[in-house]
PDB file of N, CA and C in Angstrom:
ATOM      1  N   UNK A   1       0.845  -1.172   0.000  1.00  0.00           N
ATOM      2  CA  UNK A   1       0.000   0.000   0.000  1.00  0.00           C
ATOM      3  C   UNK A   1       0.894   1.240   0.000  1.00  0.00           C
ATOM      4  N   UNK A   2       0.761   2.169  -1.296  1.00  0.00           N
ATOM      5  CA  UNK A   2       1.073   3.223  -0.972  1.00  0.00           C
ATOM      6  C   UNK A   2       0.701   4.191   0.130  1.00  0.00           C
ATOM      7  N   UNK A   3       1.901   5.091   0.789  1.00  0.00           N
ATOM      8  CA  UNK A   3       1.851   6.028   1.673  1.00  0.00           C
ATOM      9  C   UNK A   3       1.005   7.727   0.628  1.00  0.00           C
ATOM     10  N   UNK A   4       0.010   7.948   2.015  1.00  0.00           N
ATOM     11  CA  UNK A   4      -0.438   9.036   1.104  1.00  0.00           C
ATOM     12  C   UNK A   4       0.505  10.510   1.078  1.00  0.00           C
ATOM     13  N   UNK A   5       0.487  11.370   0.454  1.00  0.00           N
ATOM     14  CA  UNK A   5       1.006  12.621   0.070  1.00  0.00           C
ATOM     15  C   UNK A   5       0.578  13.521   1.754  1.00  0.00           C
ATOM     16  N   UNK A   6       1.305  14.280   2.194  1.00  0.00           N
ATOM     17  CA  UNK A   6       1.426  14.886   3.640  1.00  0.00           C
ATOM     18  C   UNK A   6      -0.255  15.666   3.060  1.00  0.00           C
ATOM     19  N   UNK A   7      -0.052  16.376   1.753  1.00  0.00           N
ATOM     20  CA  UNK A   7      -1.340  17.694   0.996  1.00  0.00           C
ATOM     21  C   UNK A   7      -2.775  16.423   1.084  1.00  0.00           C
ATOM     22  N   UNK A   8      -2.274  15.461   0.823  1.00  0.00           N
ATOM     23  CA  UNK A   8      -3.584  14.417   0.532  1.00  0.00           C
ATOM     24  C   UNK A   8      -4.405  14.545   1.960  1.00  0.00           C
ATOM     25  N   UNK A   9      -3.590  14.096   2.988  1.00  0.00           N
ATOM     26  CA  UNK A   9      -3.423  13.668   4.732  1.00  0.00           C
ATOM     27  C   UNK A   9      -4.125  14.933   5.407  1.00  0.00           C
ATOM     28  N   UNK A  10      -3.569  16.019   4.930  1.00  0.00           N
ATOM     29  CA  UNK A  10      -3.927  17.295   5.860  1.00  0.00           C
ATOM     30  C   UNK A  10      -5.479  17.837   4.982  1.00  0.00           C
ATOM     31  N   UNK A  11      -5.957  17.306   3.805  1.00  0.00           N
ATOM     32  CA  UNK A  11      -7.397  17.471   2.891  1.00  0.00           C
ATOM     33  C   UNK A  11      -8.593  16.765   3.835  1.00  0.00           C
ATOM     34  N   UNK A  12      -7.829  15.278   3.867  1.00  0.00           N
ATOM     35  CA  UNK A  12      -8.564  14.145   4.778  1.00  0.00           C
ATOM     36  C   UNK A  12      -8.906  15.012   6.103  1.00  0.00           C
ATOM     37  N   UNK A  13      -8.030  15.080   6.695  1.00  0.00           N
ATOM     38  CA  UNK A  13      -8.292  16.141   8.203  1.00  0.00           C
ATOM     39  C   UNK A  13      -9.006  17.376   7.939  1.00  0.00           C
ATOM     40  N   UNK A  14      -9.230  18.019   7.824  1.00  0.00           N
ATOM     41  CA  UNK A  14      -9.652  19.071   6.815  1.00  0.00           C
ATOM     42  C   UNK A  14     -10.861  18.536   6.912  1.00  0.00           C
ATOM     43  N   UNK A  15     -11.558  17.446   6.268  1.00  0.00           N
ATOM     44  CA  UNK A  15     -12.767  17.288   5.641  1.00  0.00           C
ATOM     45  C   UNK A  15     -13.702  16.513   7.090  1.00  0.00           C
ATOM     46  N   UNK A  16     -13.061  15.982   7.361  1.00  0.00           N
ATOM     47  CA  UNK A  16     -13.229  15.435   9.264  1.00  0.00           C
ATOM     48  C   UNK A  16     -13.551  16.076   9.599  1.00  0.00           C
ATOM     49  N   UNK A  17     -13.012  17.132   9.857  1.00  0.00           N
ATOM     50  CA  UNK A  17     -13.134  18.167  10.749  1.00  0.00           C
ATOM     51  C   UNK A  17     -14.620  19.116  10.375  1.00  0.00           C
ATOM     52  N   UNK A  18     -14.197  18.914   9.223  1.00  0.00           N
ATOM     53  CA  UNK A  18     -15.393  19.874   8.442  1.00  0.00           C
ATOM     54  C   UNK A  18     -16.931  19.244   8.863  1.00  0.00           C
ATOM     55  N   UNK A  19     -16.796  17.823   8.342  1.00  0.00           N
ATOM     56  CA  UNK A  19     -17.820  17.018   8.363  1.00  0.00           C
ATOM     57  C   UNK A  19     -18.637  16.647  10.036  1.00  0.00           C
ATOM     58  N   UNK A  20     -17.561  17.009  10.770  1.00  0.00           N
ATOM     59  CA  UNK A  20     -17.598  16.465  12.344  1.00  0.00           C
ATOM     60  C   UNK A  20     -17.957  17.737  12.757  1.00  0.00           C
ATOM     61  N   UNK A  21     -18.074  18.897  12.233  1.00  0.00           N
ATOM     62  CA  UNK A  21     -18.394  20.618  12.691  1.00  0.00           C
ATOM     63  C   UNK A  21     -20.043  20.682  11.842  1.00  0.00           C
ATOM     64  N   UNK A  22     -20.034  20.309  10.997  1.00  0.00           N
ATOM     65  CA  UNK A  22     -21.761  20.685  10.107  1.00  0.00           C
ATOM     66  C   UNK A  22     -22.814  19.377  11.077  1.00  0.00           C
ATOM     67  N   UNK A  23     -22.089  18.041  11.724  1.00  0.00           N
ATOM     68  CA  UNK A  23     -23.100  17.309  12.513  1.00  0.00           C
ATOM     69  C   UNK A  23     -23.353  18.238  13.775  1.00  0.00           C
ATOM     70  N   UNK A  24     -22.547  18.621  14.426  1.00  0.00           N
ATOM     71  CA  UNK A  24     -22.705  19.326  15.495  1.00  0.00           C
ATOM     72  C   UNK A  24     -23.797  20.609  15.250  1.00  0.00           C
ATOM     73  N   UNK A  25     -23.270  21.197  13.958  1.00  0.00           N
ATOM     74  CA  UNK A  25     -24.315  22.132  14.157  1.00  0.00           C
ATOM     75  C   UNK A  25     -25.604  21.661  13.819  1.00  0.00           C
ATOM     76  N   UNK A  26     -25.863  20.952  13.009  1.00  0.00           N
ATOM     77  CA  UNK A  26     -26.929  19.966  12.874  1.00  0.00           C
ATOM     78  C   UNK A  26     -27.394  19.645  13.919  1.00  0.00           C
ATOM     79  N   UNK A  27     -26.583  18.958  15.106  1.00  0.00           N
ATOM     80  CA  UNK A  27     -27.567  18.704  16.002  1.00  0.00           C
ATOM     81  C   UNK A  27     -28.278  19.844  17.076  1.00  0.00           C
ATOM     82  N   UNK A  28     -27.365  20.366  17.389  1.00  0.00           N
ATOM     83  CA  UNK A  28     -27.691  21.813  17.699  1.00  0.00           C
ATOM     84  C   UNK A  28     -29.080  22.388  17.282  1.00  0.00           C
ATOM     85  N   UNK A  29     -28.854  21.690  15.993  1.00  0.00           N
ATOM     86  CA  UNK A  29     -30.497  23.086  15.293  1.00  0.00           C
ATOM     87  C   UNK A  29     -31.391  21.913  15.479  1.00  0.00           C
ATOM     88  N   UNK A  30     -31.386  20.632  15.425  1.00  0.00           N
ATOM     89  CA  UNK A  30     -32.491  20.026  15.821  1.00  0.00           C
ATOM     90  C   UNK A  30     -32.952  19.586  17.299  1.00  0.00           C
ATOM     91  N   UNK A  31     -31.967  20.148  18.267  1.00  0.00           N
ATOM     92  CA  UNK A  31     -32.203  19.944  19.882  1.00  0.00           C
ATOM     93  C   UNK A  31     -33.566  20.858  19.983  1.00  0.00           C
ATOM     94  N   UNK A  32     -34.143  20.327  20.877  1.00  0.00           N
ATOM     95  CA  UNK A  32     -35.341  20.680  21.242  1.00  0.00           C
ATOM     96  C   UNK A  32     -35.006  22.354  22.012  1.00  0.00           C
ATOM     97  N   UNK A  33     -36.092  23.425  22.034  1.00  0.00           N
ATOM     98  CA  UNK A  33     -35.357  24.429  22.316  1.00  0.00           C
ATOM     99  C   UNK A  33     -35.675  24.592  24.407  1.00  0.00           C
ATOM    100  N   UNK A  34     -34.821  24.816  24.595  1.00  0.00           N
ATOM    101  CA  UNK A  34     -34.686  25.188  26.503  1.00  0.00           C
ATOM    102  C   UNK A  34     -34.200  23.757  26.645  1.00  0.00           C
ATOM    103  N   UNK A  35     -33.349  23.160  26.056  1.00  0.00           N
ATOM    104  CA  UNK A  35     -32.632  21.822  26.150  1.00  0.00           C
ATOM    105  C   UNK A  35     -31.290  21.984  27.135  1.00  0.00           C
ATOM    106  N   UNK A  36     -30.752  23.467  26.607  1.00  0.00           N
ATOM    107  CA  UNK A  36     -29.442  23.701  27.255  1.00  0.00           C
ATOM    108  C   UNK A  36     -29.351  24.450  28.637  1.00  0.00           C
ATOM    109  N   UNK A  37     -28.906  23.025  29.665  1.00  0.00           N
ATOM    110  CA  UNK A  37     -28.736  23.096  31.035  1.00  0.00           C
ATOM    111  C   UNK A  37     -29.431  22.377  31.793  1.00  0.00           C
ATOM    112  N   UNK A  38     -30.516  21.324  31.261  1.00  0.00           N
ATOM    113  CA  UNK A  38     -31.369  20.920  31.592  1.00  0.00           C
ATOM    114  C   UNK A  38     -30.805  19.605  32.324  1.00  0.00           C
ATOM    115  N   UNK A  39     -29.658  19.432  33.813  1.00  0.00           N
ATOM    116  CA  UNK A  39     -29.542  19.004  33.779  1.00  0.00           C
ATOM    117  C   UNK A  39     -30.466  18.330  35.147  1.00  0.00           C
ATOM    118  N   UNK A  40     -29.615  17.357  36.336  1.00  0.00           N
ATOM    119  CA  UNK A  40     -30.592  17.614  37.016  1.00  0.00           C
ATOM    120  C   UNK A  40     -30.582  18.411  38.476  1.00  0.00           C
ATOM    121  N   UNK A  41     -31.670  18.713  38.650  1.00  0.00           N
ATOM    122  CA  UNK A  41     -32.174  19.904  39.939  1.00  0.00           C
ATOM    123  C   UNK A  41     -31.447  19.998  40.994  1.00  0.00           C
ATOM    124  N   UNK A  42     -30.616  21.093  41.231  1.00  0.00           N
ATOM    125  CA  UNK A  42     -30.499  21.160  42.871  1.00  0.00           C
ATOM    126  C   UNK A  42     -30.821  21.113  43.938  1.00  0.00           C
ATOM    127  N   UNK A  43     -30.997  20.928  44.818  1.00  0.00           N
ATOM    128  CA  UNK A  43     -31.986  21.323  46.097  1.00  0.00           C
ATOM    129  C   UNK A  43     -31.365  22.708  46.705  1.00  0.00           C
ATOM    130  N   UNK A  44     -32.676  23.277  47.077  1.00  0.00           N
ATOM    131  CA  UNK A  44     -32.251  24.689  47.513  1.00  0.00           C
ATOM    132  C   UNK A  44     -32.182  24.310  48.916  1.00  0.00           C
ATOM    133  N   UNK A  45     -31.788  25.231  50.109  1.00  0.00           N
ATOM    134  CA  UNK A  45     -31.366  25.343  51.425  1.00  0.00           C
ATOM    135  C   UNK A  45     -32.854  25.086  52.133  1.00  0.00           C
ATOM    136  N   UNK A  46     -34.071  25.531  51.710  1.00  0.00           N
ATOM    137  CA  UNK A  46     -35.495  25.345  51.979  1.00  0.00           C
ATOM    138  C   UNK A  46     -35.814  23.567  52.058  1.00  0.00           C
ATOM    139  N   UNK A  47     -35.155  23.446  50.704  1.00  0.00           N
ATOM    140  CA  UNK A  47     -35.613  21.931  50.876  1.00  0.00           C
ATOM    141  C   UNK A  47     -34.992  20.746  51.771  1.00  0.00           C
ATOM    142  N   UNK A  48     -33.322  21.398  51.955  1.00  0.00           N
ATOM    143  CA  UNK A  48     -32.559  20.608  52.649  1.00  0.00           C
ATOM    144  C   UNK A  48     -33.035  20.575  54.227  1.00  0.00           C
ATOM    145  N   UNK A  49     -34.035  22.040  54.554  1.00  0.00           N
ATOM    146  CA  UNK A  49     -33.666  21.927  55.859  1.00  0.00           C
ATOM    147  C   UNK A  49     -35.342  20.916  56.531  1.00  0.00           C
ATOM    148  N   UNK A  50     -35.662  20.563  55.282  1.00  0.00           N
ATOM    149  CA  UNK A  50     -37.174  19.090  55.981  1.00  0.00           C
ATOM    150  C   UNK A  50     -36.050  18.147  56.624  1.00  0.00           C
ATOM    151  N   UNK A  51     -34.607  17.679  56.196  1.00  0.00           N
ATOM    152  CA  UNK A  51     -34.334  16.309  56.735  1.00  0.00           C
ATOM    153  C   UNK A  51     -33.612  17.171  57.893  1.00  0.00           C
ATOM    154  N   UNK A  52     -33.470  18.023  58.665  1.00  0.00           N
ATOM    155  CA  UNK A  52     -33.371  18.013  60.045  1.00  0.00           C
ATOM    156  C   UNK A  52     -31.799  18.662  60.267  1.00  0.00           C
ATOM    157  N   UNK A  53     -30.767  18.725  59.189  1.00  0.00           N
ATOM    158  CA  UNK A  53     -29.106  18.627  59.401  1.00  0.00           C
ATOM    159  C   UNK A  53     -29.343  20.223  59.600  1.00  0.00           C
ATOM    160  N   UNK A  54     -28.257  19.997  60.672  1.00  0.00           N
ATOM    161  CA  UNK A  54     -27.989  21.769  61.013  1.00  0.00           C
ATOM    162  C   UNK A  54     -27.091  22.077  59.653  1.00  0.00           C
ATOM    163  N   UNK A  55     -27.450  23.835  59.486  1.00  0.00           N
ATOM    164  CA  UNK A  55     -26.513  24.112  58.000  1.00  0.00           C
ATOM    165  C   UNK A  55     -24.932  23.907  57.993  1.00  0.00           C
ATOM    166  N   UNK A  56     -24.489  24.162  59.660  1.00  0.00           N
ATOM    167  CA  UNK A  56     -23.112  24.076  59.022  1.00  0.00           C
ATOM    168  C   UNK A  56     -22.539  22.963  58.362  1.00  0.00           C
ATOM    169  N   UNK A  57     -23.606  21.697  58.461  1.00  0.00           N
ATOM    170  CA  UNK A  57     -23.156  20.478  57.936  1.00  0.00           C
ATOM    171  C   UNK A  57     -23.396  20.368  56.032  1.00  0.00           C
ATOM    172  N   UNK A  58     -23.333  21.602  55.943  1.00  0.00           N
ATOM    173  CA  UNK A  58     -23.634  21.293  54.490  1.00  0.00           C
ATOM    174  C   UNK A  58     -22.521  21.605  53.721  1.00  0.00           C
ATOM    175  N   UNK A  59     -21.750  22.094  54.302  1.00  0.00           N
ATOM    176  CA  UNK A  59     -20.633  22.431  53.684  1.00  0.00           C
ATOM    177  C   UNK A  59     -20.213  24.037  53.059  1.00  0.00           C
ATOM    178  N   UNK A  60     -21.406  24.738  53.118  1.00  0.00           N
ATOM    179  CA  UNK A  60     -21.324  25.660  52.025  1.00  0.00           C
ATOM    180  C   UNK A  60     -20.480  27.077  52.902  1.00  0.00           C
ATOM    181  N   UNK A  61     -19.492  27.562  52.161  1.00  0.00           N
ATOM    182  CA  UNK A  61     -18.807  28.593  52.700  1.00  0.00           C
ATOM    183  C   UNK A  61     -18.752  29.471  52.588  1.00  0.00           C
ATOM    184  N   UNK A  62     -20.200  30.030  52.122  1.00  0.00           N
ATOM    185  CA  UNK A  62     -20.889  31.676  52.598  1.00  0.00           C
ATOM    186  C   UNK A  62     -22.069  31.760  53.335  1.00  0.00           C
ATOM    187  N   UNK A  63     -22.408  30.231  54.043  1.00  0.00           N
ATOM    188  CA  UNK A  63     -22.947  30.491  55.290  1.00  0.00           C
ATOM    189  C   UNK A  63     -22.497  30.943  56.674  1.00  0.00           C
ATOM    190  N   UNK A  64     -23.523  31.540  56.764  1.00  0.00           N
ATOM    191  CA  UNK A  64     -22.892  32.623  58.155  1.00  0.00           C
ATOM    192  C   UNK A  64     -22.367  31.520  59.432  1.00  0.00           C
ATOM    193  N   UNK A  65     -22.879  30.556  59.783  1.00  0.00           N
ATOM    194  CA  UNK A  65     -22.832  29.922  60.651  1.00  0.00           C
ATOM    195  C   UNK A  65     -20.861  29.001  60.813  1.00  0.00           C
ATOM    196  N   UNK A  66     -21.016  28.997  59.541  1.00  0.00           N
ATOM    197  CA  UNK A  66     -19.713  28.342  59.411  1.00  0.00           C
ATOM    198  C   UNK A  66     -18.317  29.366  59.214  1.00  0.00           C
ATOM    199  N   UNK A  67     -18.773  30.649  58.773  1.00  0.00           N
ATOM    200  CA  UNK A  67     -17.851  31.357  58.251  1.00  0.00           C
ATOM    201  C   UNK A  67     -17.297  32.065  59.472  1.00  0.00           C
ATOM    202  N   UNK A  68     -15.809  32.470  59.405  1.00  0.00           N
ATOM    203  CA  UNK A  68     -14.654  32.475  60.722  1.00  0.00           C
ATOM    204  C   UNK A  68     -13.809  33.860  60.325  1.00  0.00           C
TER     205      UNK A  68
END
């Protein structure tokens, strides 16, 4: 088997690239729209505080309770 030409090699890449950039935007335009971020839900500080844990156990370090 011939070796291809470096101009042949860097066309091939080139066209990959090309081809692998028009699916993306493709999929992009067919994602449903309010798709992006949709991942899943946080719990806010309201909801955490039904199971009973005092806040400083939550870790978070712009609560007042924890902060020094």
């Amino acid at each position: 088997m011939a070796n291809k030409k470096p101009s042949v090699l860097k066309r091939e890449r080139e066209r990959a690239r090309n081809e692998k950039a028009a699916r993306k935007r493709e999929d992009r335009k067919n994602r449903p729209a309010g798709a992006e971020g949709t991942g899943p839900r946080v719990a806010t500080r309201d909801e955490l505080d039904g199971y009973g844990l005092p806040r400083g156990a939550s870790g978070d370090p712009f609560d007042e309770d924890t902060r020094r």
